[in-house]
N, C-alpha and C. Protein backbone atom coordinates (compact mmCIF):
# COMPACT_ATOMS: atom_id res chain seq x y z
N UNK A 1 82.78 90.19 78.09
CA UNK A 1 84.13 89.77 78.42
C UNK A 1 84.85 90.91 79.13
N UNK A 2 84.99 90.75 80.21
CA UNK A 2 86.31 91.56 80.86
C UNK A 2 87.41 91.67 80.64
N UNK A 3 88.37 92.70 80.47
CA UNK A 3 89.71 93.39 80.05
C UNK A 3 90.54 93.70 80.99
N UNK A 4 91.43 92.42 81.82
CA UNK A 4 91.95 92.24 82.49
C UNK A 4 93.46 92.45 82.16
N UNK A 5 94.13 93.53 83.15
CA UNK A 5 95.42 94.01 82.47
C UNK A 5 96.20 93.45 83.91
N UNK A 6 97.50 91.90 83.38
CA UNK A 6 98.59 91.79 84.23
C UNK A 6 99.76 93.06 84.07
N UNK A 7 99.95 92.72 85.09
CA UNK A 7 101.31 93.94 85.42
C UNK A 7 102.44 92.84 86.17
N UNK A 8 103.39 92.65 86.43
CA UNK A 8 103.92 91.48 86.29
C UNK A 8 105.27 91.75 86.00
N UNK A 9 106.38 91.97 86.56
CA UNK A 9 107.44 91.83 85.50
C UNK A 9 108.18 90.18 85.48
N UNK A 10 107.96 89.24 86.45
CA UNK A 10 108.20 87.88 86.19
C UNK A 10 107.26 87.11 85.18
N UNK A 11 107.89 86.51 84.38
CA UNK A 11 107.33 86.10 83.40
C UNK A 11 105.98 84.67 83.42
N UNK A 12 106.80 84.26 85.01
CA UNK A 12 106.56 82.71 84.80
C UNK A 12 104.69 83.51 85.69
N UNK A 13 104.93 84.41 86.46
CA UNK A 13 103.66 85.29 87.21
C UNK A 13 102.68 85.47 86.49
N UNK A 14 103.26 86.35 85.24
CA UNK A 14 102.03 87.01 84.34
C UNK A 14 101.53 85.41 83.86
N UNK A 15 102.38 84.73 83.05
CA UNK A 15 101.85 83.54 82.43
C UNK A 15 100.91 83.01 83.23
N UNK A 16 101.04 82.72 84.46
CA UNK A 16 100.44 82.08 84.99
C UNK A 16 98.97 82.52 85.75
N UNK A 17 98.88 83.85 85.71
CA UNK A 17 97.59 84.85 86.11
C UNK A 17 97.04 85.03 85.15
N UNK A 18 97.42 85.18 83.51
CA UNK A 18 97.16 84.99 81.82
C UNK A 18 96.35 83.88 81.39
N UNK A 19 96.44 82.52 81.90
CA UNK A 19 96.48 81.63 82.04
C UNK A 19 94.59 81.55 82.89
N UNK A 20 95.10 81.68 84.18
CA UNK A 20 93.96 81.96 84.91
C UNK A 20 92.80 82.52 84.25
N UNK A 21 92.98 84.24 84.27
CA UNK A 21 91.93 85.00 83.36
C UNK A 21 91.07 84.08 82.53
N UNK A 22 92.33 83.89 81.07
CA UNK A 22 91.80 83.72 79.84
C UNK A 22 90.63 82.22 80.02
N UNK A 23 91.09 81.39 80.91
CA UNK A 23 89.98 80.56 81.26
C UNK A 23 88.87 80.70 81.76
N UNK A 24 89.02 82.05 82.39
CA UNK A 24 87.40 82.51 83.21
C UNK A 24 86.84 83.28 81.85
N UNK A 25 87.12 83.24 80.34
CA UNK A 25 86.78 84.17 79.39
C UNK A 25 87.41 85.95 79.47
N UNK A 26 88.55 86.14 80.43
CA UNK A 26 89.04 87.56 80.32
C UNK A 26 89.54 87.23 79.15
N UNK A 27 89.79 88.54 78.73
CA UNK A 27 90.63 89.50 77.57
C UNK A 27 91.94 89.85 77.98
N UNK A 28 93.40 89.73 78.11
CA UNK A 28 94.03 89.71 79.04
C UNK A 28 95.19 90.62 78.23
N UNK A 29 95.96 91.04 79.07
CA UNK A 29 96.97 92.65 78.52
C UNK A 29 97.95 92.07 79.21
N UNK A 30 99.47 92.32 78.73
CA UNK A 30 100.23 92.09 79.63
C UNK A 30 101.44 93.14 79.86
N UNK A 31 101.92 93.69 80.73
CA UNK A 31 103.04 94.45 80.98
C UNK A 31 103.58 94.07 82.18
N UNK A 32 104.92 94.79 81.28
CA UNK A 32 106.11 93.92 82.87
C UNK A 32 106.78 95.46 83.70
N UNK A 33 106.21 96.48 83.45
CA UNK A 33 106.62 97.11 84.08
C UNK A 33 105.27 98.49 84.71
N UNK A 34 105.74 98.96 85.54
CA UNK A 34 104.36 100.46 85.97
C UNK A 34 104.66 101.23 85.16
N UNK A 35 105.47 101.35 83.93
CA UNK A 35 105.70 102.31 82.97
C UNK A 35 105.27 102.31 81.93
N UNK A 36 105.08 101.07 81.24
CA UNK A 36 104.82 99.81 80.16
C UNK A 36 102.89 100.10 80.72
N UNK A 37 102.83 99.75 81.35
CA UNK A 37 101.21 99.64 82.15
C UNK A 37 100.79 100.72 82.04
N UNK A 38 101.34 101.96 82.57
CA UNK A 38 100.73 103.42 82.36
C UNK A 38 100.29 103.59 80.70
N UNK A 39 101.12 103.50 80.31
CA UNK A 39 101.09 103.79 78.01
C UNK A 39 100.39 102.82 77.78
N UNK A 40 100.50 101.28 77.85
CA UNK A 40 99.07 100.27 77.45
C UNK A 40 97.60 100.52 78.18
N UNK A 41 97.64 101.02 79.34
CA UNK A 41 96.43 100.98 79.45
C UNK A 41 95.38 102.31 79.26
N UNK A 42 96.59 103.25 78.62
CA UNK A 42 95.67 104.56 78.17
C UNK A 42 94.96 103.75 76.90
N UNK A 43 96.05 103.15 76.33
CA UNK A 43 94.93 102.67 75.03
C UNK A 43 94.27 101.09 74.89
N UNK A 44 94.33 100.40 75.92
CA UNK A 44 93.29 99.49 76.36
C UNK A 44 92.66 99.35 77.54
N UNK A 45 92.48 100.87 78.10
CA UNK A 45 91.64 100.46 78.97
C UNK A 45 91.11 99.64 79.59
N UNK A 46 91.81 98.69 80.68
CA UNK A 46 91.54 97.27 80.97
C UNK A 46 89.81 97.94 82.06
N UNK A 47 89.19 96.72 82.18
CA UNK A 47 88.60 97.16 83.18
C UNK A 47 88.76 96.17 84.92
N UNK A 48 89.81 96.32 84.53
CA UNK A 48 90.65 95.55 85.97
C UNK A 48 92.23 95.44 85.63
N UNK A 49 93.09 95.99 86.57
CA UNK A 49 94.60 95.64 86.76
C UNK A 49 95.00 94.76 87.94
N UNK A 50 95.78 93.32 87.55
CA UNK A 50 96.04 92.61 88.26
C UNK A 50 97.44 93.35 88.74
N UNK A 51 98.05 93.57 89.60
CA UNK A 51 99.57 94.56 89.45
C UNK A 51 100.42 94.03 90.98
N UNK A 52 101.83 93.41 90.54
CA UNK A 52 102.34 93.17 91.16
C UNK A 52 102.94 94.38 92.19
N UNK A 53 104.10 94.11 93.40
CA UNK A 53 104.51 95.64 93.63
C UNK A 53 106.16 95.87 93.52
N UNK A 54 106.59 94.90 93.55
CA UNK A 54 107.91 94.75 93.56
C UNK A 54 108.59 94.98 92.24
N UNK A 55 108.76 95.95 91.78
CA UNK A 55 109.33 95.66 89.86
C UNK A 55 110.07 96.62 89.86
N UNK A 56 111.04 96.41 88.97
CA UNK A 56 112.46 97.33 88.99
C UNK A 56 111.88 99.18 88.02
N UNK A 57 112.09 99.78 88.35
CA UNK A 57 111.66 100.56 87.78
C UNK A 57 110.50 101.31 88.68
N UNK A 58 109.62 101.86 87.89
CA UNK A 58 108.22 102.45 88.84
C UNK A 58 107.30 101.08 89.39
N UNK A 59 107.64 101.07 90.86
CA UNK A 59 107.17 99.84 91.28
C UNK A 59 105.09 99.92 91.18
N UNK A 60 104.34 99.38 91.68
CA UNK A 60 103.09 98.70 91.71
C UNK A 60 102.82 99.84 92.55
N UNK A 61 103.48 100.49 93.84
CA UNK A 61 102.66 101.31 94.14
C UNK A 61 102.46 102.63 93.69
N UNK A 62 104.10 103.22 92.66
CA UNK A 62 104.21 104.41 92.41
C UNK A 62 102.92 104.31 91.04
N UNK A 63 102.83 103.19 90.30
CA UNK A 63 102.05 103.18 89.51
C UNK A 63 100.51 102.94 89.89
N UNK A 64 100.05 102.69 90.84
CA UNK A 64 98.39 103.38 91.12
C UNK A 64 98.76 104.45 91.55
N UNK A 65 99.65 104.77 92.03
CA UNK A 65 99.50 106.57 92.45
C UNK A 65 99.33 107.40 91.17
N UNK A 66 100.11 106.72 90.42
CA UNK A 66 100.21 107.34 88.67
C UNK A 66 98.81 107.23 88.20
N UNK A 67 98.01 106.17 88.52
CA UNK A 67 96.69 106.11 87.96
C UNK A 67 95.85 106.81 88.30
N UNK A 68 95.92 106.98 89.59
CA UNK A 68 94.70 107.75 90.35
C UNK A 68 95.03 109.13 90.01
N UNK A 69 95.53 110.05 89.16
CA UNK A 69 96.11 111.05 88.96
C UNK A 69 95.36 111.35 87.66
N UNK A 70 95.47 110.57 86.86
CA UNK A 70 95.54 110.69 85.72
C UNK A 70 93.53 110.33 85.09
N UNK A 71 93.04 111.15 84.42
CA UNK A 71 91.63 111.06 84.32
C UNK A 71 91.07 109.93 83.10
N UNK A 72 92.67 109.30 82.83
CA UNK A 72 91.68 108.06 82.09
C UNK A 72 92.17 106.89 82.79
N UNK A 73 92.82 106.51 83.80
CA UNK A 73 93.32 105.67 84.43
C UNK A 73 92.64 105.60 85.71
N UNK A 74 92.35 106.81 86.42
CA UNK A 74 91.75 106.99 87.85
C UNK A 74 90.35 106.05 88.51
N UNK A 75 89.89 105.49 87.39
CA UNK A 75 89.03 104.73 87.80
C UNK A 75 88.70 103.30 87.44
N UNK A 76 90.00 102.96 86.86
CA UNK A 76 90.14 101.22 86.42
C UNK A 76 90.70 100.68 88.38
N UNK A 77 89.85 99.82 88.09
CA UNK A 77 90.38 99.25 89.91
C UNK A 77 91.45 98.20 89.71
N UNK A 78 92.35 98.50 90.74
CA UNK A 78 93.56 98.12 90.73
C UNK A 78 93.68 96.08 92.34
N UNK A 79 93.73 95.48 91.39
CA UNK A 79 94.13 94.43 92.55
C UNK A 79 95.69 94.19 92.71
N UNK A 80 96.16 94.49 93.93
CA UNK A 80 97.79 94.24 94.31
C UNK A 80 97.72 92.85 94.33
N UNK A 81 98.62 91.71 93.58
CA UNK A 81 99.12 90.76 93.83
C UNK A 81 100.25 90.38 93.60
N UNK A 82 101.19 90.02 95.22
CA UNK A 82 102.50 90.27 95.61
C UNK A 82 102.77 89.38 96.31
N UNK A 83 104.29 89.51 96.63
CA UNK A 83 104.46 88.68 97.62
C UNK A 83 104.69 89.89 98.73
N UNK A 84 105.24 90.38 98.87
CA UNK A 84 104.81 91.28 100.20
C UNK A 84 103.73 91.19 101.21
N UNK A 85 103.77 90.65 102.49
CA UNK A 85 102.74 90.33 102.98
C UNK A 85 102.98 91.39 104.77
N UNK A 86 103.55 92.22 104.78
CA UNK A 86 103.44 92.96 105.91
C UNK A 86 101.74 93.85 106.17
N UNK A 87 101.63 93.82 107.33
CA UNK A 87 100.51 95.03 107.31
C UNK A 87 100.26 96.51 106.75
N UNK A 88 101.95 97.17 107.21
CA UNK A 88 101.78 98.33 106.31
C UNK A 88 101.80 98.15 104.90
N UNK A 89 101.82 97.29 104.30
CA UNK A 89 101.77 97.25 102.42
C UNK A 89 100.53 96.98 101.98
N UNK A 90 99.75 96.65 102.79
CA UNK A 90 98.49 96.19 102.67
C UNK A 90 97.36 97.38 103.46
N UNK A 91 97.76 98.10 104.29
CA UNK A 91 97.52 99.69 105.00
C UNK A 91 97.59 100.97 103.41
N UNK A 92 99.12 100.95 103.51
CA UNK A 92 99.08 101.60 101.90
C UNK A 92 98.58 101.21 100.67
N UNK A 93 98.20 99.74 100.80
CA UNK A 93 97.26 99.42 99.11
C UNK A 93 95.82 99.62 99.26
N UNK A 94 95.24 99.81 100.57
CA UNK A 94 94.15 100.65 100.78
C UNK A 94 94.25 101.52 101.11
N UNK A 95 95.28 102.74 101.06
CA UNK A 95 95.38 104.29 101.04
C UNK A 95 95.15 104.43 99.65
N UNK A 96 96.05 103.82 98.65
CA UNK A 96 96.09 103.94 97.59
C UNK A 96 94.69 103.92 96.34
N UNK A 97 93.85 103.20 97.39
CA UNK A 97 92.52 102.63 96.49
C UNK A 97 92.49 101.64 96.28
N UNK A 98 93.09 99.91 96.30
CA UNK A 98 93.34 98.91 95.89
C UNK A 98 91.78 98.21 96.13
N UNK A 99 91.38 97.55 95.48
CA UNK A 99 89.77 96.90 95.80
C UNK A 99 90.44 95.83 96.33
N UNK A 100 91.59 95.05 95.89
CA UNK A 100 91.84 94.20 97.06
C UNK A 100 93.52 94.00 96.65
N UNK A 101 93.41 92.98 97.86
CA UNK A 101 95.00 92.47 98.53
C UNK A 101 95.40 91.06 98.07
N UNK A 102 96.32 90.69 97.07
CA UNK A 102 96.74 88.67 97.47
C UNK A 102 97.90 88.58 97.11
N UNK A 103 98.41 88.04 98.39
CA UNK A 103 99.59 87.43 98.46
C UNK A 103 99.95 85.93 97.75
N UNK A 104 100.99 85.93 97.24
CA UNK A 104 101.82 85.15 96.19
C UNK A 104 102.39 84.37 97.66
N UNK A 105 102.56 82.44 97.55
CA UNK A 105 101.60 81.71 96.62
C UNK A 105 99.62 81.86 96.68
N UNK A 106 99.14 81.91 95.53
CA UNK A 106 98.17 82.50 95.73
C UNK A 106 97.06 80.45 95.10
N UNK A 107 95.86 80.67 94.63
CA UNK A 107 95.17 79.42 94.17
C UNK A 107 94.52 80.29 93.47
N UNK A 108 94.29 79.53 92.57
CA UNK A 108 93.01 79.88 91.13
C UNK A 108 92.10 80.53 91.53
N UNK A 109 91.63 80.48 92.69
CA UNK A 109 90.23 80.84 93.31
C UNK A 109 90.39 82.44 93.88
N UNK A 110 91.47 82.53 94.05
CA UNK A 110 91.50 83.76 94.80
C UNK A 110 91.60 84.78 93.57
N UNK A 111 92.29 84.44 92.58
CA UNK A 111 92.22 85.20 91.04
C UNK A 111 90.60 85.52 90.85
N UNK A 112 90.24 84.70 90.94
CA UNK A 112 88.98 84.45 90.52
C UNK A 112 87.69 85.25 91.22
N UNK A 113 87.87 85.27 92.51
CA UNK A 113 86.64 85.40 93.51
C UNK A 113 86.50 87.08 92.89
N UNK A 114 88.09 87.50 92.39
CA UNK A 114 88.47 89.18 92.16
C UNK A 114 87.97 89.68 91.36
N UNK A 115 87.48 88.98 90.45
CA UNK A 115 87.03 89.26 88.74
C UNK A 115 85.96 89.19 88.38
């Protein structure tokens, strides 16, 4: 079983990517913020972060920068899913390391193909 950590701070988002997972058999974590996400996933180690980018506080990108820093976080792979759909956000989520990119509205499948 895979240990799939949402990041999410809309509720109806995580539910609904929670939702997704737990039907493909993930293990699923949830935090609504890149701050909340940094402290849960030292101690559940997901082995995948679904992570929005837009969130009040340390947004989605300051928090893989936070990960890739840090030697128990640096190598959980991070998927951005956002609504942000410009080129440079998607330029910087592969500076950043992102294994991949999906834009919000998204389909089951695209959760899926990721995991």
């Amino acid at each position: 079983m895979k240990k799939v950590m949402v990041v999410d701070d809309s509720l109806v988002d995580s539910e609904h990517l929670s939702k997704i997972l737990r039907g493909a058999g993930c293990e699923v974590s949830v935090a609504t913020s890149g701050d909340a996400a940094l402290d849960l996933m030292r101690r559940a180690l997901p082995d995948l972060v679904l992570m929005d980018i837009n969130m009040p506080g340390t947004d989605g990108f300051a928090t893989a920068r936070k990960m890739g820093r840090q030697a128990q976080t640096k190598d959980i792979p991070v998927v951005f899913v956002t609504s942000k759909d410009q080129k440079a956000d998607r330029v910087f989520a592969k500076i950043l390391g992102a294994k991949a990119y999906i834009t919000k509205p998204y389909h089951d499948d695209d959760i899926l193909a990721v995991i």
